[in-house]
Protein backbone atom coordinates (compact mmCIF):
# COMPACT_ATOMS: atom_id res chain seq x y z
CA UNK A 1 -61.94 -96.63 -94.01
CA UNK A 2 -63.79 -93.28 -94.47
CA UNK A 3 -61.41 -90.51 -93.68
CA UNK A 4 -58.25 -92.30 -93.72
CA UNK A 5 -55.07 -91.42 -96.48
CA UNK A 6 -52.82 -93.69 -97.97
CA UNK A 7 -49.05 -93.33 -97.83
CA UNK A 8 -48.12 -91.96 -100.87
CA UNK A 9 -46.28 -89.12 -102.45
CA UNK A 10 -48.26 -85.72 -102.40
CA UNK A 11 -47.10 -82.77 -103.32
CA UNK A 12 -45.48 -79.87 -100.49
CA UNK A 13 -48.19 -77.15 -99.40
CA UNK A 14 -46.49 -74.57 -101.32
CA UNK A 15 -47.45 -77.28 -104.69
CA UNK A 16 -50.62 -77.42 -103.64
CA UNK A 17 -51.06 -74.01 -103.62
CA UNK A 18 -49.99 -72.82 -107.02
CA UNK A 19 -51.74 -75.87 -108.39
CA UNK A 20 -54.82 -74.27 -107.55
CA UNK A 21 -53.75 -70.36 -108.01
CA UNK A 22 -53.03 -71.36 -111.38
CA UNK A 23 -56.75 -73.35 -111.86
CA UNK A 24 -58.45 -69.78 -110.28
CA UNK A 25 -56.55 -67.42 -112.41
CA UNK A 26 -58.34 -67.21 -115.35
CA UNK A 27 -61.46 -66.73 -113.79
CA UNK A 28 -59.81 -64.92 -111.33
CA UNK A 29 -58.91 -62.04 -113.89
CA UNK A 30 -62.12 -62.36 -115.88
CA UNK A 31 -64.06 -61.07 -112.81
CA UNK A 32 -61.67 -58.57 -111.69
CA UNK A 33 -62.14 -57.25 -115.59
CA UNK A 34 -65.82 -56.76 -115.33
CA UNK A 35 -65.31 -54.01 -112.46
CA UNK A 36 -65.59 -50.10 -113.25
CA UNK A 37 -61.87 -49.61 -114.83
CA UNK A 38 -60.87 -47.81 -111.94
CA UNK A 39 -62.09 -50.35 -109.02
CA UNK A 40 -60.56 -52.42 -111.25
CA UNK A 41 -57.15 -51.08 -111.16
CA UNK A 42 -57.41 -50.57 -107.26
CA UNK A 43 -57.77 -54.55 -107.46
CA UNK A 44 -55.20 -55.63 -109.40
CA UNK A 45 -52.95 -53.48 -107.48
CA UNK A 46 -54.58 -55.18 -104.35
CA UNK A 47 -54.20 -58.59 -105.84
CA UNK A 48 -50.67 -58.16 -106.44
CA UNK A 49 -51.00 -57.91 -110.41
CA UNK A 50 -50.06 -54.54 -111.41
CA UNK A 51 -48.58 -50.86 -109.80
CA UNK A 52 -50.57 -47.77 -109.15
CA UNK A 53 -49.93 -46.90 -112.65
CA UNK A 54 -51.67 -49.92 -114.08
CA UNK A 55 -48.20 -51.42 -115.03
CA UNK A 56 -48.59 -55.42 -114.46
CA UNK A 57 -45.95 -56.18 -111.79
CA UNK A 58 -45.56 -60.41 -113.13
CA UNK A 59 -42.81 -60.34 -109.98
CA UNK A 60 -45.74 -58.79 -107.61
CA UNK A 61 -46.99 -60.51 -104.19
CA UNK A 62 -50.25 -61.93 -104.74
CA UNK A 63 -50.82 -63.89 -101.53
CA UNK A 64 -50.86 -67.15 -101.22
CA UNK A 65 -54.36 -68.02 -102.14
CA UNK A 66 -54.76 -69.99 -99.99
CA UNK A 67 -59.10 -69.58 -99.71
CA UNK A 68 -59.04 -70.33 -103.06
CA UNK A 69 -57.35 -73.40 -102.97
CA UNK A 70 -59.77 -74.51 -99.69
CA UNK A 71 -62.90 -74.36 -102.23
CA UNK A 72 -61.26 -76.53 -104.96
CA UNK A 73 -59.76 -79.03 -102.37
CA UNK A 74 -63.10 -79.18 -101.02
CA UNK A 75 -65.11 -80.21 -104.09
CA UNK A 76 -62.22 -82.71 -105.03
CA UNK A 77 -62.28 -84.13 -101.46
CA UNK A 78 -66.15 -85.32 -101.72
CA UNK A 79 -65.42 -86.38 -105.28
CA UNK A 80 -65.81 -83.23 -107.82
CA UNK A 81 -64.08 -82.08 -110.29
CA UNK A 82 -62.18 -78.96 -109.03
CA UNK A 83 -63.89 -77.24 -111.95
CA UNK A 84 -66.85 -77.11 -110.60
CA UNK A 85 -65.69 -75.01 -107.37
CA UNK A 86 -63.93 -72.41 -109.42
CA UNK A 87 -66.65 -69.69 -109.21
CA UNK A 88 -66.57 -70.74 -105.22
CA UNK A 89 -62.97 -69.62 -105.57
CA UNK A 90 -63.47 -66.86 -107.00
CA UNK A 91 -65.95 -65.32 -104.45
CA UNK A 92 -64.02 -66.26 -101.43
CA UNK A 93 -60.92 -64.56 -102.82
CA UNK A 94 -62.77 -61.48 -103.76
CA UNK A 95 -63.70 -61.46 -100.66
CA UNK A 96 -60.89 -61.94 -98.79
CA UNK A 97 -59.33 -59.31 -100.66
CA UNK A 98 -62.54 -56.98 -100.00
CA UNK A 99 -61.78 -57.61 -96.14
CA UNK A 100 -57.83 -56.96 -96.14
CA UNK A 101 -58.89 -53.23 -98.22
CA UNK A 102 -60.98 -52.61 -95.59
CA UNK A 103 -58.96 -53.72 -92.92
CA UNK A 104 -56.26 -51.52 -93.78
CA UNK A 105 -58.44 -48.95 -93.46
CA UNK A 106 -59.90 -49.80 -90.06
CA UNK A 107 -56.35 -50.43 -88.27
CA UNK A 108 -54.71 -47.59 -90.19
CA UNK A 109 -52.05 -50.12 -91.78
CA UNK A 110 -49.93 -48.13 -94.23
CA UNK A 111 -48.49 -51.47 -95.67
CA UNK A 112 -49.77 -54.61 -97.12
CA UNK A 113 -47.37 -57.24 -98.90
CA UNK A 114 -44.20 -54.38 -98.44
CA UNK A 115 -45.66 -51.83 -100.42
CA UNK A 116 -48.22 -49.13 -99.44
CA UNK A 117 -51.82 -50.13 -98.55
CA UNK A 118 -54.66 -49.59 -101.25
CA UNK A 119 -55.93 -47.03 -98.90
CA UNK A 120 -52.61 -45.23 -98.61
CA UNK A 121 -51.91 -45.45 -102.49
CA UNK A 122 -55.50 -44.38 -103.64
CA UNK A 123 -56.54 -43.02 -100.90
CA UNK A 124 -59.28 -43.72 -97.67
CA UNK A 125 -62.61 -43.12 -99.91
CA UNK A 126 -61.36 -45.27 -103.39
CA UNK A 127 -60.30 -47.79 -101.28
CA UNK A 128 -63.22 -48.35 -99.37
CA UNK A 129 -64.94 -48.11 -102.71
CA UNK A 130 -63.14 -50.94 -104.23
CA UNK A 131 -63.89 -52.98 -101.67
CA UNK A 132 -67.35 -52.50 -101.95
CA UNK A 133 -66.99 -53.71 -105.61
CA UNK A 134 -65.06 -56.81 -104.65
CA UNK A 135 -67.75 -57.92 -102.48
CA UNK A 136 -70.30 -56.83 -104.95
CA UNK A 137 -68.51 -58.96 -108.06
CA UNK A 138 -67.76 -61.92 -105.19
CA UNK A 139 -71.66 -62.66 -104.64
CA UNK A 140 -73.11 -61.49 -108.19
CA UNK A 141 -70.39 -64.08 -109.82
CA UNK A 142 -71.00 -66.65 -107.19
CA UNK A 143 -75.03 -66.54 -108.01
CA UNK A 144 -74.56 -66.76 -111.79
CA UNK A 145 -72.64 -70.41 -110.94
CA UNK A 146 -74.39 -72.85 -113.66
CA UNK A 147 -75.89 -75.91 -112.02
CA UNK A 148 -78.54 -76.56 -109.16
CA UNK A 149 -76.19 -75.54 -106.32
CA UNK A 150 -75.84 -71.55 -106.59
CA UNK A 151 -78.37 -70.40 -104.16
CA UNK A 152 -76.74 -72.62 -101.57
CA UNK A 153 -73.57 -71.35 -102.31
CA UNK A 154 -74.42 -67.90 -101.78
CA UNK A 155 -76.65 -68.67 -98.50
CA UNK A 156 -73.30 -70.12 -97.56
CA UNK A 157 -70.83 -67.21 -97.98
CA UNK A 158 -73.37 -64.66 -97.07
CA UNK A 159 -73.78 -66.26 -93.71
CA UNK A 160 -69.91 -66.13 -93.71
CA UNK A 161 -69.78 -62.66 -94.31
CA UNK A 162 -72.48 -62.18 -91.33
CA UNK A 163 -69.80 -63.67 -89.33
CA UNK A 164 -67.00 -62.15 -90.83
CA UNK A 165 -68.45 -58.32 -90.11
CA UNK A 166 -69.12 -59.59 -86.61
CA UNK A 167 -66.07 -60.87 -86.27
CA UNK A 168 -64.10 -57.45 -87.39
CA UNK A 169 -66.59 -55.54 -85.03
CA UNK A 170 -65.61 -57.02 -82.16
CA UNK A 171 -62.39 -56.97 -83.10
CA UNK A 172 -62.76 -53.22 -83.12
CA UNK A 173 -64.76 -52.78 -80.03
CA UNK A 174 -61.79 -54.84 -77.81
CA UNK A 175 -59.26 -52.18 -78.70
CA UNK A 176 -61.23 -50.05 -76.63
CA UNK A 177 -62.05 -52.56 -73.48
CA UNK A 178 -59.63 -52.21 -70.43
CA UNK A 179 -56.78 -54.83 -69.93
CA UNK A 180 -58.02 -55.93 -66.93
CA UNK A 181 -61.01 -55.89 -64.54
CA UNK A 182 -64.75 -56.69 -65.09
CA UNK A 183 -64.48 -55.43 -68.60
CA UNK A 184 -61.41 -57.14 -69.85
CA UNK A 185 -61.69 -59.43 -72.79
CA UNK A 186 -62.31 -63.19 -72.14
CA UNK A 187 -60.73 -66.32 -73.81
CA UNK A 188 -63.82 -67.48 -74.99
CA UNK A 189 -64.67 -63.60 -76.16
CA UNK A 190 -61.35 -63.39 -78.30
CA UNK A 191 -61.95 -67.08 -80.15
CA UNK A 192 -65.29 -66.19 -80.88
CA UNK A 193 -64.02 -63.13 -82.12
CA UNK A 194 -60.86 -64.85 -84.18
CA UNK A 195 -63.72 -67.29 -85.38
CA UNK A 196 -66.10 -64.73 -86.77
CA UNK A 197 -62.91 -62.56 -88.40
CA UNK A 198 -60.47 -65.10 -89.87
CA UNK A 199 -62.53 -68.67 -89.06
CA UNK A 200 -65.60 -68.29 -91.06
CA UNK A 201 -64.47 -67.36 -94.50
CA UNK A 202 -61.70 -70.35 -94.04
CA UNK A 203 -64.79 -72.98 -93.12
CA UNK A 204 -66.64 -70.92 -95.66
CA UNK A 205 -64.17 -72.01 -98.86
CA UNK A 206 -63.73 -75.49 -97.96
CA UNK A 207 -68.02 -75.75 -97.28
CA UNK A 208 -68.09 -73.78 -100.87
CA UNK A 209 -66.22 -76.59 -102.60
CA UNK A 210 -68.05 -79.25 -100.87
CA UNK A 211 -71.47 -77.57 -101.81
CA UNK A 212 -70.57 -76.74 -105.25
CA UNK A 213 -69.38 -80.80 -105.91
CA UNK A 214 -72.97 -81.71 -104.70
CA UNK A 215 -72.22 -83.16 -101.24
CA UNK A 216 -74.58 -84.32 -97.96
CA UNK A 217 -75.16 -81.63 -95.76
CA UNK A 218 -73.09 -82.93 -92.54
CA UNK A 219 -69.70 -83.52 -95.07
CA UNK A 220 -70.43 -80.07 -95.74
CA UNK A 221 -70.77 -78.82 -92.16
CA UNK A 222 -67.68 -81.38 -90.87
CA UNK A 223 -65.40 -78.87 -94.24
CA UNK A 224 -66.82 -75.83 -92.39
CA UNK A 225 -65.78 -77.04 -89.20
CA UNK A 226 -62.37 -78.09 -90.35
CA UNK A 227 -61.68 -74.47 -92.20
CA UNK A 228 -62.90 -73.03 -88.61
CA UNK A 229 -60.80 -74.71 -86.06
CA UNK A 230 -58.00 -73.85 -89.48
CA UNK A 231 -58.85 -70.04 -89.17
CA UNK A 232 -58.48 -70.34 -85.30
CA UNK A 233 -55.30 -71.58 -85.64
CA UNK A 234 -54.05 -69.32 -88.48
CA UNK A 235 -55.62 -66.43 -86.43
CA UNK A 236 -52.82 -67.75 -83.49
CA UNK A 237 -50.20 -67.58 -86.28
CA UNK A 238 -50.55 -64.24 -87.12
CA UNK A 239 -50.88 -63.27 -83.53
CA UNK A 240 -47.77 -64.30 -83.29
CA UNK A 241 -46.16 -62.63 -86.18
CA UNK A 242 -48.02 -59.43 -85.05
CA UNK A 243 -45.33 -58.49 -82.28
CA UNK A 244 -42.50 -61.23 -83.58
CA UNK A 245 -42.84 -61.28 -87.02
CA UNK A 246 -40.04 -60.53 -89.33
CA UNK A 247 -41.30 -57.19 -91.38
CA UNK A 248 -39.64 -59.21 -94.87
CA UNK A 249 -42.38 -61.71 -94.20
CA UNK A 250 -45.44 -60.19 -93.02
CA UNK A 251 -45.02 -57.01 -94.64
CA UNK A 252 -45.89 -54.95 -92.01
CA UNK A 253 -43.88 -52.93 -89.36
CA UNK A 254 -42.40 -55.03 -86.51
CA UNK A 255 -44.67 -54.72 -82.98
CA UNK A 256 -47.71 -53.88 -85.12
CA UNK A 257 -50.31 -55.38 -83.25
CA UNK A 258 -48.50 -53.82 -79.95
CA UNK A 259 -48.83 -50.49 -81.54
CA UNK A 260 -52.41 -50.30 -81.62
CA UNK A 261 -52.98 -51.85 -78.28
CA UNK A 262 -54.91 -54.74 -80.15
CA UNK A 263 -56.06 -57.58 -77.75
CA UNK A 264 -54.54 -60.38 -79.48
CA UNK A 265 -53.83 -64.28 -77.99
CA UNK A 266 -50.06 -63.83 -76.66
CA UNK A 267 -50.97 -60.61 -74.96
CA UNK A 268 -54.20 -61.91 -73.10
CA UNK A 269 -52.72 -65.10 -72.62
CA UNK A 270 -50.11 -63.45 -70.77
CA UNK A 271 -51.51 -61.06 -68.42
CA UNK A 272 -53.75 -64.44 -67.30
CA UNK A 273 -50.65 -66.11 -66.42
CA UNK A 274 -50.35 -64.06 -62.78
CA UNK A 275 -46.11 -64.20 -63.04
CA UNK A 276 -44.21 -61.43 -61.46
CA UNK A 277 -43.60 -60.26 -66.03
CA UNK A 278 -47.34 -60.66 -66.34
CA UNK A 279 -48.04 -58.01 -63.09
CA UNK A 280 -45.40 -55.75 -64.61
CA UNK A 281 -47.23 -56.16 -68.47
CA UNK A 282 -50.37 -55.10 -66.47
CA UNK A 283 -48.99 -52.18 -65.43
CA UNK A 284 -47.22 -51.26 -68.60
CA UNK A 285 -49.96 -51.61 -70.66
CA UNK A 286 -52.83 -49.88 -68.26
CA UNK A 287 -50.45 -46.93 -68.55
CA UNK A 288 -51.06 -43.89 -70.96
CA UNK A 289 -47.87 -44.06 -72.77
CA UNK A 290 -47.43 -45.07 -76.29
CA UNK A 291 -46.61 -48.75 -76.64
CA UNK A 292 -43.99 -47.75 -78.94
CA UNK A 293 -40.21 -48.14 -79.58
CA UNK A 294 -39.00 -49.16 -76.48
CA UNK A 295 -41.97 -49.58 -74.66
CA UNK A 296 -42.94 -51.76 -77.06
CA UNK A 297 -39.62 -53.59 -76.96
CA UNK A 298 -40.46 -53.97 -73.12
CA UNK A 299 -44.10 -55.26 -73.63
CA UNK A 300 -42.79 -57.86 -76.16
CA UNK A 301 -40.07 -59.13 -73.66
CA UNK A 302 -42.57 -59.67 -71.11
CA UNK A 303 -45.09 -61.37 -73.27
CA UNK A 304 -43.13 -64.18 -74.26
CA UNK A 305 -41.50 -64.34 -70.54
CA UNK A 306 -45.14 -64.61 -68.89
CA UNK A 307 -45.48 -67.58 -71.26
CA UNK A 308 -47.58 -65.79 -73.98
CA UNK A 309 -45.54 -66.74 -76.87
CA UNK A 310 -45.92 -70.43 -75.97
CA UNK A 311 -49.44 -70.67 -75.04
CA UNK A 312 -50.28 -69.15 -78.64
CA UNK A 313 -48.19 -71.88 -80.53
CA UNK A 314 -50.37 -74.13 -77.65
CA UNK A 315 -53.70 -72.90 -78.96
CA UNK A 316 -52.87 -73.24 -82.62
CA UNK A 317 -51.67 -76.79 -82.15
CA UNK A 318 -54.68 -77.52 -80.58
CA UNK A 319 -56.76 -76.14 -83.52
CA UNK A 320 -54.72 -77.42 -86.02
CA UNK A 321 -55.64 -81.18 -84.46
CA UNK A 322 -58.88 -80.49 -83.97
CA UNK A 323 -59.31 -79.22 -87.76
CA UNK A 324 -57.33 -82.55 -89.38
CA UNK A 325 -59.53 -84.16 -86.72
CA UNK A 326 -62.36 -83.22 -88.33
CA UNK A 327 -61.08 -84.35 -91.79
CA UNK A 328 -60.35 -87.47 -90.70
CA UNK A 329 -63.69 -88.36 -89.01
CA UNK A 330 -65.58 -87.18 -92.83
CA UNK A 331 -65.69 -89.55 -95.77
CA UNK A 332 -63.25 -87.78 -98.31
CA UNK A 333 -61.56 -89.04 -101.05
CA UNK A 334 -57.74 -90.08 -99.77
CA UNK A 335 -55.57 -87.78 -102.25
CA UNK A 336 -57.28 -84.30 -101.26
CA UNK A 337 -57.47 -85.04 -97.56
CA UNK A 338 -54.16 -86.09 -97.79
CA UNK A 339 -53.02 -82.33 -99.45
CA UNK A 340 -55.45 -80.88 -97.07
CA UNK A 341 -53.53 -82.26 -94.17
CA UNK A 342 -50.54 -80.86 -96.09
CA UNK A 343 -51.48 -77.81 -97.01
CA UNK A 344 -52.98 -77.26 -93.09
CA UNK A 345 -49.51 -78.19 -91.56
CA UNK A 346 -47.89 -75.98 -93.91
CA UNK A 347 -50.10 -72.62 -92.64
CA UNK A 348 -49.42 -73.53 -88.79
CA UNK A 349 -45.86 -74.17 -89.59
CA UNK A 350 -44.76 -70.67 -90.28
CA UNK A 351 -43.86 -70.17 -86.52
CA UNK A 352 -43.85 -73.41 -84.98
């Protein structure tokens, strides 16, 4: 039956993963070598490959990958050889890494991976720079694909990009909307916002792969679809590890998201609740005092008591489903759904 997987041994996510870093590498490096030697440096020290010095760093942090492992799972699960999704890979890992570099930049994050930022290493202006020549390399590489499928592949991440940017400027704008009231953020505002920012490029890879291998238009859409409802619940994740997160793991100081006063799921999701902890959150965080130390100790505590912890884990559940959902209803072939339903546990897992 379309959709369905056989019980058999598959490899763990983490398998899965360096399966396909190691397919992407190559390539990988050849594009990163054909930017300006100094971009270039700025992303290898991005990627995790080298120090500030140019040094390769072979015990550096280079991500999971996991975007690039969505395109060639893609292509393999409507049939393709995982070869022929590499240059997908490629793009959607430049550009991820384009978006973090810029990122950094936007939210003022000093740290990425436990060392200093590209922004805070190189500086604001290189670093914005060498993002600009990720995303240039990511599209020029991804139209040069041999084969009839290029210019749908690049339709296809450029209208991921579209969303991306809109994604990140909404993102923006919320940090600056009121906590409550007539111009507090909705729940359907913030997933269209966590879909534009973390969803598309997510749907984007595993479309990529499914382009790239030649497949129908609606398997491709039902891939997007699954990376979506993915990013959505990956976006909840890292919600979550934004105020809870152990600074080891993420890489980034602990209460980061509180910090900034960024409207993420557990926080909204609290204040909704109406609890005597989410009246007292209101009135913390419509003060003018820093969220900081511990304030920010406070506003934590009274996230996770007005339930906000819980109902984040709730909403990436309920994406999570929805995206093996969509796998499941789409003809694929049974050993790459089978590591995509893997690999997708594995992501949500970090804080379930």
């Amino acid at each position: 039956m379309p959709g369905t997987v056989e019980d058999v041994d598959v490899p763990s996510a983490s398998d899965v993963l360096r399966r396909c870093r190691e397919l992407v590498r190559p390539a990988l490096v050849d594009a990163v070598g054909r930017l300006h030697p100094w971009t270039g440096e700025m992303a290898a020290y991005a990627l995790g490959w080298s120090d500030t010095a140019g040094t390769p760093e072979p015990g550096g942090s280079e991500g999971k990958g996991v975007r690039q492992a969505l395109a060639l799972l893609g292509a393999e699960a409507v049939g393709a050889d995982a070869a022929c999704a590499v240059p997908g890979a490629v793009a959607v890992e430049l550009v991820h890494t384009f978006s973090l570099l810029h990122d950094d930049v936007m939210d003022a994050d000093a740290l990425r991976r436990r060392r200093p930022a590209v922004w805070k290493a190189y500086g604001t202006g290189p670093a914005v720079l060498a993002g600009d020549a990720l995303l240039a390399r990511a599209v020029t590489g991804l139209a040069g694909t041999p084969g009839d499928h290029a210019a749908a592949a690049v339709r296809r991440l450029c209208d991921a990009l579209n969303d991306l940017v809109a994604g990140q400027a909404e993102d923006l704008r919320f940090e600056h909307r009121p906590w409550d009231g007539p111009g507090a953020v909705g729940p359907e505002e913030y997933r269209s916002m966590a879909e534009g920012k973390t969803g598309a490029l997510l749907g984007c890879a595993l479309a990529l792969g499914a382009v790239l291998g030649g497949a129908p238009e609606p398997t491709v859409a039902a891939l997007d679809r699954a990376g979506r409802h993915l990013g959505l619940a990956f976006q909840a994740v890292d919600d979550i590890l934004g105020i809870w997160g152990d600074p080891a793991t993420t890489g980034k100081p602990v209460h980061a998201d509180l910090h900034r006063g960024k409207k993420t799921h557990p926080v909204l999701a609290a204040l909704a609740g109406g609890s005597r902890a989410a009246r007292e959150l209101g009135t913390l965080l419509a003060s003018s005092r820093p969220t900081d130390g511990a304030a920010a100790e406070r506003v934590a505590s009274l996230v996770e008591e007005a339930g906000g912890r819980a109902a984040t884990r709730g909403e990436a559940r309920r994406h999570l489903d929805a995206a093996r959902y969509a796998l499941r209803a789409t003809p694929l072939t049974r050993t790459a759904a089978r590591e995509l339903d893997v690999l997708f546990a594995g992501l949500a897992d970090r804080v379930m």
